[in-house]
Protein backbone atom coordinates (compact mmCIF):
# COMPACT_ATOMS: atom_id res chain seq x y z
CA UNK A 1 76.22 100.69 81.16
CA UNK A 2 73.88 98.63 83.43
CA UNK A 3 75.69 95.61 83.33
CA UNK A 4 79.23 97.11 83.49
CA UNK A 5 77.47 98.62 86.99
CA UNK A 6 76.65 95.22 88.26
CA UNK A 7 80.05 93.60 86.93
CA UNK A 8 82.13 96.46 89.16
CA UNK A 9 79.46 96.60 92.02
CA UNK A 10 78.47 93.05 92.16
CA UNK A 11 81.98 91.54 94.09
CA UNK A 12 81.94 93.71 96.44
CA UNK A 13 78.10 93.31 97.39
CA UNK A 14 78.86 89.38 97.83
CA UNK A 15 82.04 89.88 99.70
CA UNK A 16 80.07 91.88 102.05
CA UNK A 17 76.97 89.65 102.19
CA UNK A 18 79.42 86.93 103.35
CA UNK A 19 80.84 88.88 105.97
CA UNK A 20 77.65 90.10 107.33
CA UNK A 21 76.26 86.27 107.26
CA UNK A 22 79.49 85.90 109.58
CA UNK A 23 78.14 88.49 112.46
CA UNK A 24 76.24 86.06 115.50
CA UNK A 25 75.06 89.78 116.39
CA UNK A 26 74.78 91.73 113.05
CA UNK A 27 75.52 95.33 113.44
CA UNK A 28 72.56 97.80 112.56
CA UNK A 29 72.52 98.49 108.85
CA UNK A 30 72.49 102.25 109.25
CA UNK A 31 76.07 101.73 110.88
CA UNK A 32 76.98 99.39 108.33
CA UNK A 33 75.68 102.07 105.61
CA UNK A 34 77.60 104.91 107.25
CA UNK A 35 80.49 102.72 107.12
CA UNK A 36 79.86 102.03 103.15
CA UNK A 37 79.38 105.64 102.53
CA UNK A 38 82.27 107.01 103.89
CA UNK A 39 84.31 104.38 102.14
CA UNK A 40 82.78 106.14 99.20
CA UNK A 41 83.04 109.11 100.01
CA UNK A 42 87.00 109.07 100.87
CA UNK A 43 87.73 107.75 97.16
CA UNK A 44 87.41 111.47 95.91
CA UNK A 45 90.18 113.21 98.50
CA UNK A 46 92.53 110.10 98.31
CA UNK A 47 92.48 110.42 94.31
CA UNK A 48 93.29 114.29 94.98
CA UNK A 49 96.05 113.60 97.43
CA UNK A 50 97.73 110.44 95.40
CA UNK A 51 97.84 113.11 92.38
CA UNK A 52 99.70 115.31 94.17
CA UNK A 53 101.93 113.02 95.80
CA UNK A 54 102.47 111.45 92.54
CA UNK A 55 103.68 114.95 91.40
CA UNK A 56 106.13 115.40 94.06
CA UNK A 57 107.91 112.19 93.64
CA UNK A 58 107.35 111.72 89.96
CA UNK A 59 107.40 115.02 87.84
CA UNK A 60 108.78 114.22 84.61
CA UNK A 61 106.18 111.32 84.46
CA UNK A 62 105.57 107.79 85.70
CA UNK A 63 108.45 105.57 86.78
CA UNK A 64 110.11 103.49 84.59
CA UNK A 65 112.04 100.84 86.79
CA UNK A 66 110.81 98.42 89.11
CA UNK A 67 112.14 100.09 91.90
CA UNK A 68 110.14 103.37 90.49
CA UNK A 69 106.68 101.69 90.42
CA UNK A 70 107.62 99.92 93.91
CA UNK A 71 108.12 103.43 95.33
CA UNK A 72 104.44 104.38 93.72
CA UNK A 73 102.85 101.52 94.85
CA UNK A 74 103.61 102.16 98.45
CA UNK A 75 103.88 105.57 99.06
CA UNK A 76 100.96 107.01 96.29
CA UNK A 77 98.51 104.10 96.61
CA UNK A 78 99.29 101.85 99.83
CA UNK A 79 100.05 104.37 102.01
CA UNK A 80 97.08 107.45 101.69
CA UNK A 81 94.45 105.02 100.85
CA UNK A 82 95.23 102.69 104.03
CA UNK A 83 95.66 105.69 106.18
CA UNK A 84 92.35 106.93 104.65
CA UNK A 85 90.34 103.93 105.54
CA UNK A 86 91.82 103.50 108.69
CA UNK A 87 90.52 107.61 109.32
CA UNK A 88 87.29 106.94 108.18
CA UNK A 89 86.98 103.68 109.92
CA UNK A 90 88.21 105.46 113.50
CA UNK A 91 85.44 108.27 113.11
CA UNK A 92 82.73 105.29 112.48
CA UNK A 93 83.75 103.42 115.29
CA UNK A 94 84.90 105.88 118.10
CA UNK A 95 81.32 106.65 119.39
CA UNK A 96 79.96 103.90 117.79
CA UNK A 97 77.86 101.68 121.02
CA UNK A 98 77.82 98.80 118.94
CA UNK A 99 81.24 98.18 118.30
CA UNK A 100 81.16 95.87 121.40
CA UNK A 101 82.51 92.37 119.58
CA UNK A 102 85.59 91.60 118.62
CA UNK A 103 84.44 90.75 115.42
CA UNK A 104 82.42 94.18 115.01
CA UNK A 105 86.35 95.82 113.88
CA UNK A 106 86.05 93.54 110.75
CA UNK A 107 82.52 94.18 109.84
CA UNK A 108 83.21 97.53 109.81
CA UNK A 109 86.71 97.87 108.24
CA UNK A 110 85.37 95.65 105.67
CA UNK A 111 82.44 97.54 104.97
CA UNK A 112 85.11 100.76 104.53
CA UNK A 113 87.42 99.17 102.34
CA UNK A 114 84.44 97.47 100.00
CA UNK A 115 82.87 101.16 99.96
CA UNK A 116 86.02 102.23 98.31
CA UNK A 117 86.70 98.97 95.82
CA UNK A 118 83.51 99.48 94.75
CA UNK A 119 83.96 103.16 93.42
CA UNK A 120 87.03 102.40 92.72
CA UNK A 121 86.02 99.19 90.43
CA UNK A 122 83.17 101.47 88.74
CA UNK A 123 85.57 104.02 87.38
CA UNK A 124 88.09 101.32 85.98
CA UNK A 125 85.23 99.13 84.62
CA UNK A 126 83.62 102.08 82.61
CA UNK A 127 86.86 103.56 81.67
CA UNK A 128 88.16 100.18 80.21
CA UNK A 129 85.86 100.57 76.78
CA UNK A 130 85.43 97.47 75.00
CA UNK A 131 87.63 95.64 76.91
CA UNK A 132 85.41 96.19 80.24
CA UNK A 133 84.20 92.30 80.84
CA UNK A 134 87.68 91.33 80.87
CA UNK A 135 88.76 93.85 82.97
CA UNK A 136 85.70 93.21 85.40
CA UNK A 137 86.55 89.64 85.80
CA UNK A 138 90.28 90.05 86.82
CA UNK A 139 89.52 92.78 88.95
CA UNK A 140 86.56 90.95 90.64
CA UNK A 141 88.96 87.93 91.09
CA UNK A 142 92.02 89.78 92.46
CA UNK A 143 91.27 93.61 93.41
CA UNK A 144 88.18 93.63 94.99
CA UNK A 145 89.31 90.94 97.24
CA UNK A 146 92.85 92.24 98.34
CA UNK A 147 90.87 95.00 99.54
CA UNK A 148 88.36 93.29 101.13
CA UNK A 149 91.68 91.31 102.83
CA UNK A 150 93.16 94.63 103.43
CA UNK A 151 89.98 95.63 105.19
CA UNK A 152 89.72 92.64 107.58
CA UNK A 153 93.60 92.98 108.47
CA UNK A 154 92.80 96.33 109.52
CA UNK A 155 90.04 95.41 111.56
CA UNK A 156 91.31 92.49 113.20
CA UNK A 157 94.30 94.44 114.61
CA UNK A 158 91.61 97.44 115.07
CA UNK A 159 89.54 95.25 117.65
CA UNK A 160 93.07 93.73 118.72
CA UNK A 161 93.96 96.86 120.01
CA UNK A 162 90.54 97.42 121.18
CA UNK A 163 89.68 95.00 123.02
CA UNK A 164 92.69 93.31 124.19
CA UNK A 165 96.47 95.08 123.62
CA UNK A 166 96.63 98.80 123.85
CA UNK A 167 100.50 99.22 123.15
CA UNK A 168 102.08 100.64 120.83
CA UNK A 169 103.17 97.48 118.75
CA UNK A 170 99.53 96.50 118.51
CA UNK A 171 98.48 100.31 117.44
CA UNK A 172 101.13 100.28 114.52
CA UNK A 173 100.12 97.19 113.40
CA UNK A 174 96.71 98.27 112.50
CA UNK A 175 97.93 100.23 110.02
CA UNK A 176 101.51 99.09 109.21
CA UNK A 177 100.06 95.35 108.36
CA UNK A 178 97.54 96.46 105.43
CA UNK A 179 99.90 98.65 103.65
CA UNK A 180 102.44 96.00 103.68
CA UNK A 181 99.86 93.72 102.15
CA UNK A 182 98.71 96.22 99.76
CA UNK A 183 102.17 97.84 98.76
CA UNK A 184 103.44 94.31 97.79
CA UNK A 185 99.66 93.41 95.63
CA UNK A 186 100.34 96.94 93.66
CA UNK A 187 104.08 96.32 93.44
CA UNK A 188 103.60 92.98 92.03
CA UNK A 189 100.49 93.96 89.80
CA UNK A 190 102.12 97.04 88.35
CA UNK A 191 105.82 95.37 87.22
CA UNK A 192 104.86 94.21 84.13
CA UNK A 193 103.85 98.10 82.76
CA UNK A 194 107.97 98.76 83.03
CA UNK A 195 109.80 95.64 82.40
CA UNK A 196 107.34 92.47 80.84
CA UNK A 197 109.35 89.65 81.47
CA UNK A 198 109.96 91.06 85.01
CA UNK A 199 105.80 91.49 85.17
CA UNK A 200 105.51 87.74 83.78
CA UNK A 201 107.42 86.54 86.67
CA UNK A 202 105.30 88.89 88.70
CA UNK A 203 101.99 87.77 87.84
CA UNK A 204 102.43 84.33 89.09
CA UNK A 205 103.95 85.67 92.00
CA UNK A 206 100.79 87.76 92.39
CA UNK A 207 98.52 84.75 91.83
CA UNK A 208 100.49 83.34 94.55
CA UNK A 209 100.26 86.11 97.19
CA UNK A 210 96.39 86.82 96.91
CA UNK A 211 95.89 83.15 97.78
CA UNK A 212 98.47 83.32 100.72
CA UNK A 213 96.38 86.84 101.56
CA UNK A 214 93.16 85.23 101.52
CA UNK A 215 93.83 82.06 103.70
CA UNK A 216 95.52 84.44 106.16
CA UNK A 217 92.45 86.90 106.21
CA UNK A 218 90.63 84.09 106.11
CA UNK A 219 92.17 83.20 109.42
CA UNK A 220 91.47 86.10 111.24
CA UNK A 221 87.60 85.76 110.15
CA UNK A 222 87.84 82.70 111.98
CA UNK A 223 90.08 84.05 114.78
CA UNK A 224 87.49 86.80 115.75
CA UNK A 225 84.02 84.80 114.91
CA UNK A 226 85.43 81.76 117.77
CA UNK A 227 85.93 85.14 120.30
């Protein structure tokens, strides 16, 4: 059990260590804990909602076609758990008097959307049985960081909209961007559990898009640290 903890826990701590390294003017840590914590904390009402949304559109049972689990992707994981994060990072950051750098709406998005990976992580790495180091290891190399990208393309748009553009376009983007990214990572991930020459194709695809995601969030790290 202790080192299935560290396994699902560990990826996230380092992604967030590097980000923090990142910060000229590092936020207080009890703002960058209340961010972690209610990324935590908004794992347990966003598993209860994507149930029931799951149930609406899905009643005999999971989908069975690509478009099915394309349809799941978005609308029961993309879409609550971006609009979740994007709640919880609002309420953090609305009377928040150190979100004064552009670079502040990444720290603390990414400190939202790591909260959740990691909870998330721990109850797929300790449900996974024998199996759990494998499972650890892709997750850590693929899951853990398209949230963390997730997470920074929600904050870079955040502080975009902050700090520089207040119109509409800019506020839809803050949200529309990350569930685009993270609809097409689920879509692609979950292809192969319907149709598995489809999900071979997929997989590659997938390997493809994560590094495409990274460079790009690794972009706006740079974008807003040069600000």
């Amino acid at each position: 059990m202790y080192y299935m903890l560290i396994a699902a826990l560990l990826p996230a701590l380092l992604l967030f260590l590097y980000i923090w390294r990142k910060d000229a003017q590092p936020e207080p840590f009890r703002w960058l804990f209340r961010a972690l914590l209610a990324g935590v904390i908004i794992c347990v009402p966003v598993a209860y909602l994507e149930g029931v949304v799951m149930h609406w559109l899905f009643p005999a049972g999971n989908p069975t076609t690509i478009f099915g689990t394309t349809v799941e992707t978005f609308l029961v994981a993309a879409v609550p758990e971006e609009a979740a994060k994007l709640l919880a990072l609002w309420l953090i950051l609305r009377k928040n008097p150190y979100f004064d750098e552009h670079f502040d709406g990444i720290v603390y998005a990414v400190c939202v959307g790591l909260g959740f990976a990691a909870i998330e992580n721990v109850g797929y790495v300790l449900s996974s049985g024998e199996g759990w180091a494998s499972v650890a290891v892709m997750r850590a190399l693929l899951a853990v960081p398209g949230h963390y990208a997730f997470a920074i393309m929600m904050g870079y748009y955040y502080a975009i909209y902050h700090f520089v553009d207040h119109s509409p376009k800019a506020a839809v983007k803050v949200f529309l961007v990350p569930v685009l990214a993270h609809g097409v990572y689920d879509s692609l991930a979950m292809s192969g559990t319907v149709d598995p020459v489809a999900g071979g194709i997929c997989f590659f695809a997938l390997i493809y898009f994560c590094i495409k995601l990274q460079k790009a969030a690794q972009k706006k790290v740079n974008e807003l640290v040069a600000r």
